[in-house]
PDB file of N, CA and C in Angstrom:
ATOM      1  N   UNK A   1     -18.873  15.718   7.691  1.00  0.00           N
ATOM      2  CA  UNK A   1     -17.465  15.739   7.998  1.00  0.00           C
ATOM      3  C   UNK A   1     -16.881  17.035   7.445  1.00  0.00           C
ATOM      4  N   UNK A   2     -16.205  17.476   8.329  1.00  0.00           N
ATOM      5  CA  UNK A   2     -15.640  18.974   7.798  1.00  0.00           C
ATOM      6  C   UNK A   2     -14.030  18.929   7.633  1.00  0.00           C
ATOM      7  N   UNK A   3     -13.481  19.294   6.538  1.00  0.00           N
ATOM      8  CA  UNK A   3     -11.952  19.355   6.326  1.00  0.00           C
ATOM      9  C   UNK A   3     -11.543  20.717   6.275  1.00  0.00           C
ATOM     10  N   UNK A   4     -10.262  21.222   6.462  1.00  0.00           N
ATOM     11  CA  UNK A   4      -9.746  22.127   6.371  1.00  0.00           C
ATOM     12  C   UNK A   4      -9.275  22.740   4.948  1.00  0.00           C
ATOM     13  N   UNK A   5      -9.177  24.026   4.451  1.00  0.00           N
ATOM     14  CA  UNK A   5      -8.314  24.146   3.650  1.00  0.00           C
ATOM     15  C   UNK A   5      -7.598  24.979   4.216  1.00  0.00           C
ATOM     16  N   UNK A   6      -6.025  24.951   3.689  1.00  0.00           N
ATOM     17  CA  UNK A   6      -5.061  25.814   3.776  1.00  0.00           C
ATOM     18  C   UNK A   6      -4.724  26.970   3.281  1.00  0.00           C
ATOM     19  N   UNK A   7      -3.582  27.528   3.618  1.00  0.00           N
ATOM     20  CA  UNK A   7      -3.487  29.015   2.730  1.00  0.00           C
ATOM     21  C   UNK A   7      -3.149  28.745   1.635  1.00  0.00           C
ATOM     22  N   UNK A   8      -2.436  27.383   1.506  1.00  0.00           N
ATOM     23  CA  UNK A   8      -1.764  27.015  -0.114  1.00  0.00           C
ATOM     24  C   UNK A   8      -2.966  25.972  -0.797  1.00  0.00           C
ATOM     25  N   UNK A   9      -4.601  26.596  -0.106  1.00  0.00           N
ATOM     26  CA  UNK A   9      -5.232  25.847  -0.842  1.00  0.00           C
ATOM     27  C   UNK A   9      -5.447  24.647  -0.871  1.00  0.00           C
ATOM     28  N   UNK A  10      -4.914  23.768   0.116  1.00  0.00           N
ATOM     29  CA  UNK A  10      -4.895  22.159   0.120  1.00  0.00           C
ATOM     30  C   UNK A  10      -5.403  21.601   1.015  1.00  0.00           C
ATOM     31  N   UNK A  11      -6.194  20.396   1.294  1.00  0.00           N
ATOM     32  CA  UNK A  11      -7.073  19.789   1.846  1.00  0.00           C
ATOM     33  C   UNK A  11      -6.190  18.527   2.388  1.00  0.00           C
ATOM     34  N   UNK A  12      -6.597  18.137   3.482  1.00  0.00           N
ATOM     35  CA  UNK A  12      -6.230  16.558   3.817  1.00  0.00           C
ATOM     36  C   UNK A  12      -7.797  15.989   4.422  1.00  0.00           C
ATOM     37  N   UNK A  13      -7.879  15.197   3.639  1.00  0.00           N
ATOM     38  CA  UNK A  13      -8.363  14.151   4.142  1.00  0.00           C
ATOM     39  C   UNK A  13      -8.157  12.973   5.213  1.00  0.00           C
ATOM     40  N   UNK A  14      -9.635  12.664   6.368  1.00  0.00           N
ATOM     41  CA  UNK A  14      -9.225  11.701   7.001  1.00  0.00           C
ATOM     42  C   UNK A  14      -8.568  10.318   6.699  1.00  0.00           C
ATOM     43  N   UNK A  15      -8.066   9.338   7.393  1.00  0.00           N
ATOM     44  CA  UNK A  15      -7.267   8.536   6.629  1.00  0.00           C
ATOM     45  C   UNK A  15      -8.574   7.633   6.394  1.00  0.00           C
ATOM     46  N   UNK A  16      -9.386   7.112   7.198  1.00  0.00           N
ATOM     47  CA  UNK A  16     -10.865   6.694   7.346  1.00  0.00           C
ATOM     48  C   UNK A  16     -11.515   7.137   5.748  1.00  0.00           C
ATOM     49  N   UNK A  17     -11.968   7.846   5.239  1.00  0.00           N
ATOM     50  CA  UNK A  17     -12.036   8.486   3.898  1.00  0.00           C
ATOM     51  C   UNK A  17     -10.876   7.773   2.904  1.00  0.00           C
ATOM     52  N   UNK A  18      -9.769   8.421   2.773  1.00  0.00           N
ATOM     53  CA  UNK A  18      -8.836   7.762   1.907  1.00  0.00           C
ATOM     54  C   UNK A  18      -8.973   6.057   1.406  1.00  0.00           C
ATOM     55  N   UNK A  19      -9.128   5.091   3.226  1.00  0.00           N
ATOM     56  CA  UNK A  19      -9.228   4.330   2.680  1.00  0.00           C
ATOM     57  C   UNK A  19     -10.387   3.233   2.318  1.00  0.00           C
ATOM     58  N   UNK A  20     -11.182   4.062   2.521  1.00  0.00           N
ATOM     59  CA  UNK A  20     -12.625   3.922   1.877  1.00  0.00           C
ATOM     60  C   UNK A  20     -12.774   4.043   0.061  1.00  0.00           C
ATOM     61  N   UNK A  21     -12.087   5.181  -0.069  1.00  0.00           N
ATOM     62  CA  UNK A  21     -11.603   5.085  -1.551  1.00  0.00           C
ATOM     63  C   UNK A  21     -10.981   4.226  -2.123  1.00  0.00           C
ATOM     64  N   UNK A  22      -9.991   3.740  -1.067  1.00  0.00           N
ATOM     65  CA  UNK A  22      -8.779   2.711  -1.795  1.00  0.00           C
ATOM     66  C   UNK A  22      -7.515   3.712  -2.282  1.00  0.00           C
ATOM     67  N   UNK A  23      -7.471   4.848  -1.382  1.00  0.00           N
ATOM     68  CA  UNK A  23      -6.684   5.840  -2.374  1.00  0.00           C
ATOM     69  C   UNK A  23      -5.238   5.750  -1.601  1.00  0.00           C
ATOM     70  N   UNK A  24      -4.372   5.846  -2.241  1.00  0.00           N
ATOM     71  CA  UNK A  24      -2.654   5.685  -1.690  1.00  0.00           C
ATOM     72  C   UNK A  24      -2.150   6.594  -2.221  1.00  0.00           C
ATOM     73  N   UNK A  25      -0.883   7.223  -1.435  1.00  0.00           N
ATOM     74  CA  UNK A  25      -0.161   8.170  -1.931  1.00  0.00           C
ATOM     75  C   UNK A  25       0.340   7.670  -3.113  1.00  0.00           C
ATOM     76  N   UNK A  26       0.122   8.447  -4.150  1.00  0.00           N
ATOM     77  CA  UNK A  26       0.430   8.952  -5.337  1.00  0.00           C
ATOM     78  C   UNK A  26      -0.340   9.011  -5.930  1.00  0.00           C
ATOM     79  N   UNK A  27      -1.742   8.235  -5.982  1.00  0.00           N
ATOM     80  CA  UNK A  27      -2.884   7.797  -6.331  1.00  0.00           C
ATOM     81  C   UNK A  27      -3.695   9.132  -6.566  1.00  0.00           C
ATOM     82  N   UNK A  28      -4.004   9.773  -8.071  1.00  0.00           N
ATOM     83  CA  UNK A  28      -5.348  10.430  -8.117  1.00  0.00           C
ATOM     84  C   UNK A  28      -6.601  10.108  -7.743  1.00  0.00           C
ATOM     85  N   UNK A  29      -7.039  11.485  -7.235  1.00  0.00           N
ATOM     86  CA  UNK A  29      -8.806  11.374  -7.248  1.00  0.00           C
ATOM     87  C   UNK A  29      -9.565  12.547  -8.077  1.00  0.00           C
ATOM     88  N   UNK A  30     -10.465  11.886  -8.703  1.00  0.00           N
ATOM     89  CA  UNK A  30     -11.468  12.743  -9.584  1.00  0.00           C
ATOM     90  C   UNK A  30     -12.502  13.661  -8.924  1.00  0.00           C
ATOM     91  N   UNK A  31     -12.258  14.564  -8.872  1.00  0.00           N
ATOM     92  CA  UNK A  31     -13.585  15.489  -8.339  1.00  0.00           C
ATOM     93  C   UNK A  31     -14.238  15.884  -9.614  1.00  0.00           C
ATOM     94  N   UNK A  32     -16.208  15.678  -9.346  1.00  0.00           N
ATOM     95  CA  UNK A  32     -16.611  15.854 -10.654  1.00  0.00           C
ATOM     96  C   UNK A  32     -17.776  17.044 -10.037  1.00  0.00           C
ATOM     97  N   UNK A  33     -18.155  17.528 -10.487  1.00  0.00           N
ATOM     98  CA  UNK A  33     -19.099  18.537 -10.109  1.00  0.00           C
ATOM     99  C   UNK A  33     -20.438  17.972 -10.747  1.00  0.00           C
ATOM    100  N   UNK A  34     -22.084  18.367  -9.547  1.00  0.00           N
ATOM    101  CA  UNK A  34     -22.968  17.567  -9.470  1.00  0.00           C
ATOM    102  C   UNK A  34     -23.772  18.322  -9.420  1.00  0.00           C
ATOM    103  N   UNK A  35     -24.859  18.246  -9.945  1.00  0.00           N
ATOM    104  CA  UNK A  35     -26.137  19.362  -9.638  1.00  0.00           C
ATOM    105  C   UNK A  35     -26.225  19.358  -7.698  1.00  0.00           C
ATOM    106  N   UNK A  36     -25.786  18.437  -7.181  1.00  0.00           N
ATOM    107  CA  UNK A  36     -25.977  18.471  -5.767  1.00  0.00           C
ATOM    108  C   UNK A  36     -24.639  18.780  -5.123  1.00  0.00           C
ATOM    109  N   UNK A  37     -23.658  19.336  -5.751  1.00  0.00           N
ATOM    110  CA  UNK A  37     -22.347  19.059  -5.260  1.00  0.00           C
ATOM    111  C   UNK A  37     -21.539  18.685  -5.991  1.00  0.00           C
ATOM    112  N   UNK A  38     -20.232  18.235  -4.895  1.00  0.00           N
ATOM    113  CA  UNK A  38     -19.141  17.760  -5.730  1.00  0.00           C
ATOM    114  C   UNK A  38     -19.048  16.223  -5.550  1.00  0.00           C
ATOM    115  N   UNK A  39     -18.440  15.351  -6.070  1.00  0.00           N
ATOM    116  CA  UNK A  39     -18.199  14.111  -5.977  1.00  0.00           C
ATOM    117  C   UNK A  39     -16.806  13.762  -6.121  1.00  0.00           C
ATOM    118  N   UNK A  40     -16.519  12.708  -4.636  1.00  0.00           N
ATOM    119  CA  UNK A  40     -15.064  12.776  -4.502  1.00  0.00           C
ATOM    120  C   UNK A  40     -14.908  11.270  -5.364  1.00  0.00           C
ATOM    121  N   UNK A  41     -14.388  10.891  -6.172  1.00  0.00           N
ATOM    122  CA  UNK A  41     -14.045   9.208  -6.615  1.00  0.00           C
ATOM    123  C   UNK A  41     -12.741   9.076  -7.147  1.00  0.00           C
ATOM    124  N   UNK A  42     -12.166   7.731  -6.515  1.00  0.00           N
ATOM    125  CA  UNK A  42     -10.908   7.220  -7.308  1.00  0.00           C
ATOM    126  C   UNK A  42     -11.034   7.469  -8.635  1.00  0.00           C
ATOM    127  N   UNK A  43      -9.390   7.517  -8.644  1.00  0.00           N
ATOM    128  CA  UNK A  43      -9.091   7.635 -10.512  1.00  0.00           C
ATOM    129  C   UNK A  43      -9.524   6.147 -10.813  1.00  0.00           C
ATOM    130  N   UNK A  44      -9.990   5.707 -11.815  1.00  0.00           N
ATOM    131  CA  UNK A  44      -9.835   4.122 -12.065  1.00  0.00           C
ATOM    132  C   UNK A  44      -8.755   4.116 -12.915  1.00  0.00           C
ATOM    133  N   UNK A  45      -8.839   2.899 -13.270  1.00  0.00           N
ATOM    134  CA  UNK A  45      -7.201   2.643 -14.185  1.00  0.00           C
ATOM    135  C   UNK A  45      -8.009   2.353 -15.752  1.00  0.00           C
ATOM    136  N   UNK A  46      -6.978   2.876 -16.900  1.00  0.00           N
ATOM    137  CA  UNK A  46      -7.112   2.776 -17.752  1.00  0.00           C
ATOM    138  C   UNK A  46      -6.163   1.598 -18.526  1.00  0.00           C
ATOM    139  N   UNK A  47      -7.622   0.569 -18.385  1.00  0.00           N
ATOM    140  CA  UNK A  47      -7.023  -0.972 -18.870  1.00  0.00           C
ATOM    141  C   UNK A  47      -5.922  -0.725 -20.385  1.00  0.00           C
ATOM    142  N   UNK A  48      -6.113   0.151 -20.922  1.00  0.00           N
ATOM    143  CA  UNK A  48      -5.469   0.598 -22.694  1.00  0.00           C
ATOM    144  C   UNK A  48      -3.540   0.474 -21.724  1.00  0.00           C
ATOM    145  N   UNK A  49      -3.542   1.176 -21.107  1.00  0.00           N
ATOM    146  CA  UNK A  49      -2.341   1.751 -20.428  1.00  0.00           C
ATOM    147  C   UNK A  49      -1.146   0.749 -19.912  1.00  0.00           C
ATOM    148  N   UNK A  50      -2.417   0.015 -19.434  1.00  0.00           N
ATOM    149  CA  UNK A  50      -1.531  -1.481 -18.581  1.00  0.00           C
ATOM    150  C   UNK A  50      -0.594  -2.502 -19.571  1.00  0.00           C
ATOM    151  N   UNK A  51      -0.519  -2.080 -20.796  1.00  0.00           N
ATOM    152  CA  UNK A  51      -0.218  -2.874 -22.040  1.00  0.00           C
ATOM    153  C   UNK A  51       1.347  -3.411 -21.679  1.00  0.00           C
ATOM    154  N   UNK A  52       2.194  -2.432 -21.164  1.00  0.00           N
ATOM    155  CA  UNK A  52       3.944  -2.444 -20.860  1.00  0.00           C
ATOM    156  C   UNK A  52       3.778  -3.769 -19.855  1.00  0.00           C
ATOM    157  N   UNK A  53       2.532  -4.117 -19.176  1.00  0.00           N
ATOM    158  CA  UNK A  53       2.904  -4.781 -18.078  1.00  0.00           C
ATOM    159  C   UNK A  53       2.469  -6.211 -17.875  1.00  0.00           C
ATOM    160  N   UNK A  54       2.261  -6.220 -19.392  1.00  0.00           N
ATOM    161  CA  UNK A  54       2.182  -7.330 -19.885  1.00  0.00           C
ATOM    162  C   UNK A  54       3.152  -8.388 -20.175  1.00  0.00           C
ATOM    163  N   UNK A  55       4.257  -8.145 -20.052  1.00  0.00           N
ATOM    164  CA  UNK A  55       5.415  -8.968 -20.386  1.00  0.00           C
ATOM    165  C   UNK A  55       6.098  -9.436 -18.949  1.00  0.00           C
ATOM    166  N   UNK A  56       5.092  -8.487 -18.049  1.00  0.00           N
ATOM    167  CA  UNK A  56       5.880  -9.386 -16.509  1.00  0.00           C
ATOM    168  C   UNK A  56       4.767 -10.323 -15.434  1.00  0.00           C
ATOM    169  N   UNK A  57       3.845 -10.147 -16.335  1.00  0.00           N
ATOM    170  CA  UNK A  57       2.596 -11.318 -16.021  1.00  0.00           C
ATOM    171  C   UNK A  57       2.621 -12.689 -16.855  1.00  0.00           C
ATOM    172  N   UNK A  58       2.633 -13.376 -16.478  1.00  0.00           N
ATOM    173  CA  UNK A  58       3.063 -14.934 -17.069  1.00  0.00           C
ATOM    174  C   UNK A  58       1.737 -15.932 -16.542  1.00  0.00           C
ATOM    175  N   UNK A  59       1.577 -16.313 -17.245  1.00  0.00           N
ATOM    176  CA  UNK A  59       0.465 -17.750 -17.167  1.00  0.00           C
ATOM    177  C   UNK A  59       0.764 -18.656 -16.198  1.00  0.00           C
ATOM    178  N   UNK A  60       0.304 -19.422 -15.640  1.00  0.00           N
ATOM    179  CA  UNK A  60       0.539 -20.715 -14.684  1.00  0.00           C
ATOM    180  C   UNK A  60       1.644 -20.572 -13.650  1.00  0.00           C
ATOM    181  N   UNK A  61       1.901 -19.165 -13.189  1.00  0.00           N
ATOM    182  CA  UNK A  61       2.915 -19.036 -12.168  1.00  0.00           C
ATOM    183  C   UNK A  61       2.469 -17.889 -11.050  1.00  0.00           C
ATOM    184  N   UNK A  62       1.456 -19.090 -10.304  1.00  0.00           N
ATOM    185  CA  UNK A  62       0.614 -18.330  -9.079  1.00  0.00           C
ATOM    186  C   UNK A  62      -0.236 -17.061  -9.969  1.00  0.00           C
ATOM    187  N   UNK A  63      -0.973 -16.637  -8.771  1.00  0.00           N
ATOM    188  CA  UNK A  63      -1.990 -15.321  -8.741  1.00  0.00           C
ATOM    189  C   UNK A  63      -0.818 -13.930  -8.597  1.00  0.00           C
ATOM    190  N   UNK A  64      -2.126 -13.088  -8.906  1.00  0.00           N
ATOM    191  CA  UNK A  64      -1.166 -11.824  -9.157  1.00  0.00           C
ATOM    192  C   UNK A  64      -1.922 -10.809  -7.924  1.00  0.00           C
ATOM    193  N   UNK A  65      -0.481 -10.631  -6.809  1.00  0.00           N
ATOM    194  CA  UNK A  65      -0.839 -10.019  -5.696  1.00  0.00           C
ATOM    195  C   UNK A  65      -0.854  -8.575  -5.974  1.00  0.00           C
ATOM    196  N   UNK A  66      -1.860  -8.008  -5.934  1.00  0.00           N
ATOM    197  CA  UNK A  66      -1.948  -6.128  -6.453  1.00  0.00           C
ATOM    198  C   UNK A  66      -1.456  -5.498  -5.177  1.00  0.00           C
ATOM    199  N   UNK A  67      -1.438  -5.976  -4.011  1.00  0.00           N
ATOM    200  CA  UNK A  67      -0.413  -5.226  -2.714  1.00  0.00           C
ATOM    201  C   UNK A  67       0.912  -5.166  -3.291  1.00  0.00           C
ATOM    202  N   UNK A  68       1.355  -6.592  -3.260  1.00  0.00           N
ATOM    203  CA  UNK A  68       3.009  -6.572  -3.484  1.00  0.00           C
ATOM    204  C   UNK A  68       3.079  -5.807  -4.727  1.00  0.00           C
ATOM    205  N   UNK A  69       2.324  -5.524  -6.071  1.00  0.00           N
ATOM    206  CA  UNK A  69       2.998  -4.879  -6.861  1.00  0.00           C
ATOM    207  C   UNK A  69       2.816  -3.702  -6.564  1.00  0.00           C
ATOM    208  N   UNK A  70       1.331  -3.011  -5.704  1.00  0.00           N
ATOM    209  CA  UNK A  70       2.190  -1.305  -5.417  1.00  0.00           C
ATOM    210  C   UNK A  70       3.020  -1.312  -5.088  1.00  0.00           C
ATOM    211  N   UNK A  71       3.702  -2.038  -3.929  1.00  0.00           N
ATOM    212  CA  UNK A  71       5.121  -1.571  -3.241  1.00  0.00           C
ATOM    213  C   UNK A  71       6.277  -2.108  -3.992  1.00  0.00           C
ATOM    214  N   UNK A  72       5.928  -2.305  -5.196  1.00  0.00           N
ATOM    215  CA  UNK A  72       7.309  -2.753  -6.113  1.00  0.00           C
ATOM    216  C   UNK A  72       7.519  -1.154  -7.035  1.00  0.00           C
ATOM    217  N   UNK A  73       9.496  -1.084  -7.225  1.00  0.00           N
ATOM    218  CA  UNK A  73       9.560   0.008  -8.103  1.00  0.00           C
ATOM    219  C   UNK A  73       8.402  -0.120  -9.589  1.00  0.00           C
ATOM    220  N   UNK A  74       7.947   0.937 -10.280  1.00  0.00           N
ATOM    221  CA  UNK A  74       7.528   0.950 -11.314  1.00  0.00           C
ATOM    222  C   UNK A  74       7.896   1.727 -12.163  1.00  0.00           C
ATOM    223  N   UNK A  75       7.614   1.687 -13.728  1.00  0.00           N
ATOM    224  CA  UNK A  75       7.654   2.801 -14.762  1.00  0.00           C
ATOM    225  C   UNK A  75       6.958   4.591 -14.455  1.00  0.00           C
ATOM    226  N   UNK A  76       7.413   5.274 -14.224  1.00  0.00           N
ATOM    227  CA  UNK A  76       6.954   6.412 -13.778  1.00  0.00           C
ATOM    228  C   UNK A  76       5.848   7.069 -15.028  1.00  0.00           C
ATOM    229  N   UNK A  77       5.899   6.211 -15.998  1.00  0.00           N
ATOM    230  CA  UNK A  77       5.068   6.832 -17.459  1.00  0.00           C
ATOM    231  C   UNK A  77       3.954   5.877 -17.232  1.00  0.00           C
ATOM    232  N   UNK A  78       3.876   5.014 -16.100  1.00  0.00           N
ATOM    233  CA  UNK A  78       2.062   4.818 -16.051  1.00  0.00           C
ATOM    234  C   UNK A  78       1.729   5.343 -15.383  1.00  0.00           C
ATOM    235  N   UNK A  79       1.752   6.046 -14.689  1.00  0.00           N
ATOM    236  CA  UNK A  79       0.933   6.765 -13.848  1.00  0.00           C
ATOM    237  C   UNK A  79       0.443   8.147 -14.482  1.00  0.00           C
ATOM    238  N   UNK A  80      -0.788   8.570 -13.953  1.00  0.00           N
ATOM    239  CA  UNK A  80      -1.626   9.252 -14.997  1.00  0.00           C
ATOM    240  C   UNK A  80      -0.542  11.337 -14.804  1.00  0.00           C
TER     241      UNK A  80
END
């Protein structure tokens, strides 16, 4: 698969790719460099971080939908 870069240096990716990653706008990705290359992978989340979001998760009141909370406002200081 071949991508473009731009004059300002920037790449887009197919959306096919993206969501193979699981990756959403705003969402980092790690490029790591490989004796064979580069390697494209999601940021994962750093469980230490999630600590603030603890006080709006509650016990015995349903499952916790991870769709509906991307599209909910959030704290702009978790994100990496």
């Amino acid at each position: 698969m071949l991508v473009k870069v731009t004059s300002k240096r920037q790449v887009t990716f197919p959306a096919r790719v993206l969501d193979a990653l699981g990756a959403r706008p705003g969402d980092r990705l790690l490029l790591e460099e490989t004796p064979d290359g580069f390697l494209l992978c999601p940021r994962r989340i750093d469980a230490g971080r999630l600590a603030p979001l603890r006080k709006k998760l509650q016990r015995g009141h349903g499952s916790f939908d991870i769709h509906a909370f991307r599209e909910q406002p959030h704290d702009p200081s978790l994100r990496d």
